[in-house]
N, C-alpha and C. Protein backbone atom coordinates (compact mmCIF):
# COMPACT_ATOMS: atom_id res chain seq x y z
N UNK A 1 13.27 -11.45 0.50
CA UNK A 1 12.45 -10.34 0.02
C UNK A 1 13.24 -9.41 -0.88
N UNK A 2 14.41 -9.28 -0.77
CA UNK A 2 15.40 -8.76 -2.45
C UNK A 2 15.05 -8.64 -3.24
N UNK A 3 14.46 -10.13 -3.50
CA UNK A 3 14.40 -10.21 -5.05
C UNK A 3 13.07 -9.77 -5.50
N UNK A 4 12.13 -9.27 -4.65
CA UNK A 4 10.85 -8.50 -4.90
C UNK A 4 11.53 -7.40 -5.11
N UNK A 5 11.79 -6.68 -4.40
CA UNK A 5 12.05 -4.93 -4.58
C UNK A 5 12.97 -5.39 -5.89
N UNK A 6 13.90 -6.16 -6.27
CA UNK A 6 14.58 -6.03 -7.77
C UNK A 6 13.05 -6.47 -8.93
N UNK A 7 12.61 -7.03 -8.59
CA UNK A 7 11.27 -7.50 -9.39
C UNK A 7 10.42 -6.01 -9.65
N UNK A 8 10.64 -5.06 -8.33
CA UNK A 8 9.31 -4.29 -8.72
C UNK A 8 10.56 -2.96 -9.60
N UNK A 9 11.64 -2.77 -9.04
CA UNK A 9 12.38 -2.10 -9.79
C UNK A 9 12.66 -2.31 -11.52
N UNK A 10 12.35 -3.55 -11.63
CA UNK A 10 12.32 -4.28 -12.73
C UNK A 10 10.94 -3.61 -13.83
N UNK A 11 9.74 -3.55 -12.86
CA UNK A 11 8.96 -3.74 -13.93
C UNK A 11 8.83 -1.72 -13.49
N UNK A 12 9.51 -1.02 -12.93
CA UNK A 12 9.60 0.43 -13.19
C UNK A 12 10.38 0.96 -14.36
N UNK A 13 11.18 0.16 -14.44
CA UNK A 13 12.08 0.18 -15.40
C UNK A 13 11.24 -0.45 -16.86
N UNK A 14 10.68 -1.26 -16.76
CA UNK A 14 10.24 -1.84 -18.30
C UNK A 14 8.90 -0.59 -18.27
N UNK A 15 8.05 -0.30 -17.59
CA UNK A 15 6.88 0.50 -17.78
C UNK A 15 8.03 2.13 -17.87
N UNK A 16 8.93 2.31 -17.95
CA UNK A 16 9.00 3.74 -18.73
C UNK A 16 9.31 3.67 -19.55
N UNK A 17 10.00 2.44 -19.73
CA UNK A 17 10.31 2.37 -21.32
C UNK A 17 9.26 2.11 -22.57
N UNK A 18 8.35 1.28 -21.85
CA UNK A 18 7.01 1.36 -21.97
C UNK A 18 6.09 2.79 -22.54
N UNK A 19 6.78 3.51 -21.67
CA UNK A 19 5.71 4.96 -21.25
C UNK A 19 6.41 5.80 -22.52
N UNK A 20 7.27 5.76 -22.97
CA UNK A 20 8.27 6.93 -23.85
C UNK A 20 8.26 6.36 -25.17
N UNK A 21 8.10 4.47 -25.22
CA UNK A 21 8.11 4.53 -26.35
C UNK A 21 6.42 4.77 -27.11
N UNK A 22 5.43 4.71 -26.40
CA UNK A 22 4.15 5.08 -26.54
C UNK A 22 3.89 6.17 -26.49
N UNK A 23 4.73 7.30 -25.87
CA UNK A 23 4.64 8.34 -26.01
C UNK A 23 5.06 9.00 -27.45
N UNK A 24 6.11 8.15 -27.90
CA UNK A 24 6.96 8.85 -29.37
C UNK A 24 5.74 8.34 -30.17
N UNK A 25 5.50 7.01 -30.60
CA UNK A 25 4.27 6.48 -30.92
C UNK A 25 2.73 7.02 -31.22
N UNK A 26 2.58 7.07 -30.18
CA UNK A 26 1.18 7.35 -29.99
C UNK A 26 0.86 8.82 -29.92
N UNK A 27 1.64 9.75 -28.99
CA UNK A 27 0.99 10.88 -29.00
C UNK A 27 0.03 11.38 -27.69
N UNK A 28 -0.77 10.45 -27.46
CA UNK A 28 -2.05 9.83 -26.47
C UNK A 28 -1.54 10.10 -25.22
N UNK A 29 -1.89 11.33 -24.50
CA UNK A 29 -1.93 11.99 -23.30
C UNK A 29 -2.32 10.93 -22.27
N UNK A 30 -3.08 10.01 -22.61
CA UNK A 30 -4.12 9.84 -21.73
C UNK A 30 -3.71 8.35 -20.90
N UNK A 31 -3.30 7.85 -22.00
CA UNK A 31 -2.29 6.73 -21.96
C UNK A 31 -1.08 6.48 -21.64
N UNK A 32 -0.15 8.09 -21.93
CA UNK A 32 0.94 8.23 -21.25
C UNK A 32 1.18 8.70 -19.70
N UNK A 33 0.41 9.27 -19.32
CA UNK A 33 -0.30 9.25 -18.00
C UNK A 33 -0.33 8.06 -17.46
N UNK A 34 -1.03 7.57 -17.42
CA UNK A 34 -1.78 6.28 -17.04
C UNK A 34 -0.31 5.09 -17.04
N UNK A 35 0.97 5.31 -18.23
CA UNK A 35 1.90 4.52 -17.73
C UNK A 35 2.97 5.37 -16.62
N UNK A 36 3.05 6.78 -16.93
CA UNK A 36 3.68 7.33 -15.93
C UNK A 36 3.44 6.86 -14.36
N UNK A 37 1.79 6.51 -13.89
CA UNK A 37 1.58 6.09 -13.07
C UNK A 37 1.92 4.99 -12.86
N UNK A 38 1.75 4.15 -13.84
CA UNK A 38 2.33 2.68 -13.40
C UNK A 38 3.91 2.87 -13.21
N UNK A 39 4.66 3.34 -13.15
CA UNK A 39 6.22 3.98 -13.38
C UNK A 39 6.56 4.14 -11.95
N UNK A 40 5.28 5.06 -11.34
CA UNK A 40 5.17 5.58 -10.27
C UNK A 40 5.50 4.56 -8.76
N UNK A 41 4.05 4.07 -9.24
CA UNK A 41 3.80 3.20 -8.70
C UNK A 41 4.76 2.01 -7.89
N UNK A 42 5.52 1.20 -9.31
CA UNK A 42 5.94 0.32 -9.19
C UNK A 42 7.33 0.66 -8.59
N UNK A 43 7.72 1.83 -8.66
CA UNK A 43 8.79 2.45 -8.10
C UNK A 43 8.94 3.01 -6.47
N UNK A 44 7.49 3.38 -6.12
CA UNK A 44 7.04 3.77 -4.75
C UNK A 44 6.66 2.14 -4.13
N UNK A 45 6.56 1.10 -4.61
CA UNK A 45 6.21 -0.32 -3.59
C UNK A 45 8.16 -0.85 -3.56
N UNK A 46 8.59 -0.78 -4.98
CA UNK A 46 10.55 -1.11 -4.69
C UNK A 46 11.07 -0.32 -3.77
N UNK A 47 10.99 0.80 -3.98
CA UNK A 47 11.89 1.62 -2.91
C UNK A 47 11.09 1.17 -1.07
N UNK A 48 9.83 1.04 -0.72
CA UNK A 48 9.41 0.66 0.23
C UNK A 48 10.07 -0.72 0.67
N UNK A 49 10.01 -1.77 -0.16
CA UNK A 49 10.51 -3.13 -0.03
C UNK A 49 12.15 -3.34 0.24
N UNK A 50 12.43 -2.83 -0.66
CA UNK A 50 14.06 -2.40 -0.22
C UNK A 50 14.34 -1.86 0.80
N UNK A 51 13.61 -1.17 0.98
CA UNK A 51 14.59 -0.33 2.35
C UNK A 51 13.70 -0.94 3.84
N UNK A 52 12.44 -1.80 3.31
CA UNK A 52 12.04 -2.53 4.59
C UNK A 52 12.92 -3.71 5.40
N UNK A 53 13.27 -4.36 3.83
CA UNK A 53 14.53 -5.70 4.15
C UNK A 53 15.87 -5.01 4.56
N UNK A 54 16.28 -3.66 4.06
CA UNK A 54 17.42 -3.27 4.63
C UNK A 54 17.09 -2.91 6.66
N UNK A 55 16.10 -2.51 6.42
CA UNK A 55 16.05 -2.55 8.22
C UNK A 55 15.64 -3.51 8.78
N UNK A 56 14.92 -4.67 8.52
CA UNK A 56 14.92 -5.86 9.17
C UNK A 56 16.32 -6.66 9.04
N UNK A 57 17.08 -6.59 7.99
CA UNK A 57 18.62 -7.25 7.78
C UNK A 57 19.29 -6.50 9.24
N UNK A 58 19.20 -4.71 9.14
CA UNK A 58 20.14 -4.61 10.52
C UNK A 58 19.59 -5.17 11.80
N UNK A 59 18.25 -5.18 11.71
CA UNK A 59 17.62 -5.37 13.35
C UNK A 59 17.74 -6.37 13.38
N UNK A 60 17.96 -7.45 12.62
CA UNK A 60 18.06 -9.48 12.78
C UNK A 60 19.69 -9.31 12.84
N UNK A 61 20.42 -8.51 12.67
CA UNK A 61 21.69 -9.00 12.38
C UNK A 61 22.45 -9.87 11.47
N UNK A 62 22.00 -9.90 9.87
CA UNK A 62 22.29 -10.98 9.01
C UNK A 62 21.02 -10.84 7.91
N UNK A 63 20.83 -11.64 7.11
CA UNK A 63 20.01 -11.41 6.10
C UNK A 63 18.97 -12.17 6.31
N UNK A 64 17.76 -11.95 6.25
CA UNK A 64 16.47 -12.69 6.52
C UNK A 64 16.37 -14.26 6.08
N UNK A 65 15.82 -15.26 6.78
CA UNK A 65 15.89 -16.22 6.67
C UNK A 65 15.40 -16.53 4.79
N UNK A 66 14.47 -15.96 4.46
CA UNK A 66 13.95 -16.56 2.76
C UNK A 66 14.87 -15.89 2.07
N UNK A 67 16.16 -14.80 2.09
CA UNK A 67 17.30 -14.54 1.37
C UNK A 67 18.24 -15.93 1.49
N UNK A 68 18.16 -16.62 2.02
CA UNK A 68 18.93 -17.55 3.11
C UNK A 68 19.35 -18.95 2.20
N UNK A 69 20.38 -19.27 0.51
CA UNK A 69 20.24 -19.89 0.30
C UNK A 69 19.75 -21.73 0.90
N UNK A 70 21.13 -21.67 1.95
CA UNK A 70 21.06 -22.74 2.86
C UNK A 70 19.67 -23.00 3.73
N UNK A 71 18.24 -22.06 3.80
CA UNK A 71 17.85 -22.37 4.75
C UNK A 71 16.73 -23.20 4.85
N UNK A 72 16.37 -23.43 6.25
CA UNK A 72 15.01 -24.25 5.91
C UNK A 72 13.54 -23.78 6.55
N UNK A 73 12.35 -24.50 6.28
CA UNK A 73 11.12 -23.97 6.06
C UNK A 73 11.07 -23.83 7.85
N UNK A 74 12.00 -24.60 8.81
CA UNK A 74 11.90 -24.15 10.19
C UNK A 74 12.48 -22.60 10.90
N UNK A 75 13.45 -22.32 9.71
CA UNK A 75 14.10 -21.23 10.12
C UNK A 75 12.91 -19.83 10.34
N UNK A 76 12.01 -19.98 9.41
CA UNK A 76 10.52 -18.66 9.02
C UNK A 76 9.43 -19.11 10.74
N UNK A 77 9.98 -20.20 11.52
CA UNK A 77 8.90 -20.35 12.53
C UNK A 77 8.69 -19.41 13.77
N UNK A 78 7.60 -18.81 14.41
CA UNK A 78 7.82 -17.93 15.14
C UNK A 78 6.75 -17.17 14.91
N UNK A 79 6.84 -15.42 15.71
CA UNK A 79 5.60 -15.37 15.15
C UNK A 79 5.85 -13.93 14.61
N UNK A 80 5.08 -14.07 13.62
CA UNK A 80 4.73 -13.08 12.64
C UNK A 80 4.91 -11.58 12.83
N UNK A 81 3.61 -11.37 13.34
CA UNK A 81 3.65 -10.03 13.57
C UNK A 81 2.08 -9.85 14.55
N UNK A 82 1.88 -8.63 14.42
CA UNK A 82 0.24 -8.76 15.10
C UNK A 82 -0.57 -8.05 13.85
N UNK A 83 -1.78 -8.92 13.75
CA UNK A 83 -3.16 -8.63 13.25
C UNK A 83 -4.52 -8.29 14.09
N UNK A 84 -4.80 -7.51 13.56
CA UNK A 84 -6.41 -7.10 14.54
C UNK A 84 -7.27 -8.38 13.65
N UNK A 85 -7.21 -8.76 15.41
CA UNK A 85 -8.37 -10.08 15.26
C UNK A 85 -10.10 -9.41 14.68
N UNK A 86 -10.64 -8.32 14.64
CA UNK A 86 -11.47 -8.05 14.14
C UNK A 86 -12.13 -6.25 14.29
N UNK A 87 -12.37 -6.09 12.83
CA UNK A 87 -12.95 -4.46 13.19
C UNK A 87 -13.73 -3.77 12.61
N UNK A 88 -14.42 -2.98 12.75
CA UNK A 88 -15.80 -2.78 12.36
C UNK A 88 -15.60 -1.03 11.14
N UNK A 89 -14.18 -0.70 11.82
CA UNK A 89 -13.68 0.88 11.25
C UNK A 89 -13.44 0.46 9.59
N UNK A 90 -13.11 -0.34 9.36
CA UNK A 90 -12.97 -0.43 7.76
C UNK A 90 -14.36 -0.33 6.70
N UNK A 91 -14.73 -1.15 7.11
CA UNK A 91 -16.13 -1.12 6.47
C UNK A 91 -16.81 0.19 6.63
N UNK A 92 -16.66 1.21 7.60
CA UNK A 92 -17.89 2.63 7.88
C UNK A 92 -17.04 3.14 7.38
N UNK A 93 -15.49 3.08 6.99
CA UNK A 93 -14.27 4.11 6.25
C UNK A 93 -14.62 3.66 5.19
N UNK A 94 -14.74 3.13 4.07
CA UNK A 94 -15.62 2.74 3.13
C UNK A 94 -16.92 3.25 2.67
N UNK A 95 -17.88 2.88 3.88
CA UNK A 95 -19.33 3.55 3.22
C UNK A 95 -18.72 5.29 3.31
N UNK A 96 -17.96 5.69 3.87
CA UNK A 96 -17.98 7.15 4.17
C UNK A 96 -17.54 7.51 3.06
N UNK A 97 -16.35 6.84 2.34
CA UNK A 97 -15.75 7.24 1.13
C UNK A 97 -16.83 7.28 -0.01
N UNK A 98 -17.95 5.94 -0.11
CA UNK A 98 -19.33 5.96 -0.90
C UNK A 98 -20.00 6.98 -1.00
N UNK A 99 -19.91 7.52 0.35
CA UNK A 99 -21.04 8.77 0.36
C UNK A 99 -20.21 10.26 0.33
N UNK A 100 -19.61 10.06 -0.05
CA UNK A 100 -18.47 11.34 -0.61
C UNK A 100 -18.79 11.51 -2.19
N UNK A 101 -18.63 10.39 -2.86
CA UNK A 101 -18.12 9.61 -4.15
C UNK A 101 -20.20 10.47 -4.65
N UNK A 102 -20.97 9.60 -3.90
CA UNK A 102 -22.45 9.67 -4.10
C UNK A 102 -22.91 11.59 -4.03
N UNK A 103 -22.46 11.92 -2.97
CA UNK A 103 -22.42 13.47 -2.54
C UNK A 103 -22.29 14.08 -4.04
N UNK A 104 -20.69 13.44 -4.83
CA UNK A 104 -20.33 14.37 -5.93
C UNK A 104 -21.66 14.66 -6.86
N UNK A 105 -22.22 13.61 -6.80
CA UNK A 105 -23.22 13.70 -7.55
C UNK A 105 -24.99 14.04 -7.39
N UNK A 106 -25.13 13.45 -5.89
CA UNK A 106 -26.33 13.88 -5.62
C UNK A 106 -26.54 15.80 -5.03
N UNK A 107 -25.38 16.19 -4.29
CA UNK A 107 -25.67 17.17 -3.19
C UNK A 107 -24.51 17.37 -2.44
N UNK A 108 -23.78 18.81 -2.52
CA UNK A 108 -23.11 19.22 -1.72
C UNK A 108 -22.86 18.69 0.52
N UNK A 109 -24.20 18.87 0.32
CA UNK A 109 -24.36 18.68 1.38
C UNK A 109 -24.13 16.96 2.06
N UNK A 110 -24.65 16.23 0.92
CA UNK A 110 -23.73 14.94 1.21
C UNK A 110 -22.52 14.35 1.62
N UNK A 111 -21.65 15.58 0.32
CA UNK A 111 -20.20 15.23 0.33
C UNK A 111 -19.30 15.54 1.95
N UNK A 112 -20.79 16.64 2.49
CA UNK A 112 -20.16 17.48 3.88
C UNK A 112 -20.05 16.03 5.17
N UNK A 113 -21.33 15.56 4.89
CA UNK A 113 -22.06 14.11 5.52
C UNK A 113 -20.69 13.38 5.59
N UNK A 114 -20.47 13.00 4.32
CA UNK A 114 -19.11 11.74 4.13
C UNK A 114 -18.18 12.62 4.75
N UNK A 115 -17.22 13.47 4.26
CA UNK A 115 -16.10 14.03 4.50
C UNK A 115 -15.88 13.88 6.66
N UNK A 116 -17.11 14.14 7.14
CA UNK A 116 -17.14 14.47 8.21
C UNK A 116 -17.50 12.58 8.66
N UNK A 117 -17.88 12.10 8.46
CA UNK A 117 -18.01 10.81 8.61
C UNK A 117 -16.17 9.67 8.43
N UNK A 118 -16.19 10.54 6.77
CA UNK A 118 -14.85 9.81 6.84
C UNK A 118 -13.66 10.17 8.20
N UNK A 119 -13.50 11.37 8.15
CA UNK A 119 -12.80 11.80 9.42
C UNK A 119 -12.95 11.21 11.06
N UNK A 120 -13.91 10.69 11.40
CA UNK A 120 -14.48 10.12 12.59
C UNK A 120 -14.37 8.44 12.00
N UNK A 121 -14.29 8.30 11.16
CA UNK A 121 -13.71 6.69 11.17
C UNK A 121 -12.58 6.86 10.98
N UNK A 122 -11.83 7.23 10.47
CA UNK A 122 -10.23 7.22 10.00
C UNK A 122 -9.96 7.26 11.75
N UNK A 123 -10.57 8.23 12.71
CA UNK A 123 -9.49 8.24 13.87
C UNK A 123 -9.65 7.18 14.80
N UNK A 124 -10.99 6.99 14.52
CA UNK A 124 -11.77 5.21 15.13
C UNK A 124 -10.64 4.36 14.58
N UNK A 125 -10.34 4.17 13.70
CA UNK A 125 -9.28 3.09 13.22
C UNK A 125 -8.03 3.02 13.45
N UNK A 126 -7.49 4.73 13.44
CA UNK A 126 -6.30 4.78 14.09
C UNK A 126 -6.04 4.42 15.44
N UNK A 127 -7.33 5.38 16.10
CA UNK A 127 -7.04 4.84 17.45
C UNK A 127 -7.58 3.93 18.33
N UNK A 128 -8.27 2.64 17.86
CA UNK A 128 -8.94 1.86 18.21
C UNK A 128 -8.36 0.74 19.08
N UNK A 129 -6.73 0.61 19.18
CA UNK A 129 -6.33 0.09 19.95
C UNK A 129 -5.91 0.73 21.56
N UNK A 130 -6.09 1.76 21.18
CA UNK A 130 -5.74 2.90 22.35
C UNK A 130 -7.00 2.57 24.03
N UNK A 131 -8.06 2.26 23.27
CA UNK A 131 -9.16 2.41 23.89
C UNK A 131 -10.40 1.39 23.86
N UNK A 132 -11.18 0.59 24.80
CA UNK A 132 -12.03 -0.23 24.98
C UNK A 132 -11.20 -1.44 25.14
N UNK A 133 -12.20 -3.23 23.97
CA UNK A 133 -11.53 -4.26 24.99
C UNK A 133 -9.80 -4.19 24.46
N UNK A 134 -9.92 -3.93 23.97
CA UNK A 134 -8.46 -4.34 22.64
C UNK A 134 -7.12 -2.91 22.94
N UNK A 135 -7.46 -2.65 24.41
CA UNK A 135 -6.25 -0.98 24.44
C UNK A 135 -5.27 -2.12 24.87
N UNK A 136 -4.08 -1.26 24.42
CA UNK A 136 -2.62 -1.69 24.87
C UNK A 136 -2.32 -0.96 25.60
């Protein structure tokens, strides 16, 4: 996983150079924005990736098996991680965000609807393992 975080550092690095020379160029606010973000961006997922493989490298003791010139496709066997086998909070965190988005435009009073909707799914989702069949 290295060579991602150098990949995404990579393309932070080509999008400002990107961003400055379109800026001398162009002029275009709107566009230089818009690469600043990509700048952003690609710089906030490298620094995440990097420093995720630096703490899985200390907690394994050694460098992750796919850094691993020598290794093989048995070394990655095992298990993963955990996934929620299924959930219903994503989809109503969604329509809630819709009816926020819809609010802007139809009615104050909408946006109150979503906002307060979004909040009661966000904690459904957070805390959905806490409680019913699926508590730990």
């Amino acid at each position: 996983m290295r060579v991602q975080a150098y990949m995404f550092y990579g393309c932070a690095v080509f999008f400002l150079a990107t961003d400055i020379v379109y800026w001398l160029w162009s002029g275009d606010w709107t566009g230089t924005t818009a690469l600043a973000l990509a700048v952003g961006l690609a710089g906030l997922v490298a620094f995440y990736v990097h420093f995720t493989v630096r703490r899985l490298e200390r907690a394994g003791g050694g460098p992750l098996p796919e850094d691993n010139k020598e290794g093989e496709i048995a070394d990655l066997a095992g298990e993963v991680g955990f996934f929620s086998p299924h959930s219903w909070w994503p989809l109503l965190l969604g329509a809630s965000a819709a009816t926020i988005a819809m609010g802007m435009v139809f009615g104050w009073w909408m946006v109150v609807l979503g906002v307060s909707c979004t909040i009661i799914s966000a904690l459904g989702l957070v805390f959905e393992y806490y409680m019913g069949q699926f508590s730990h």
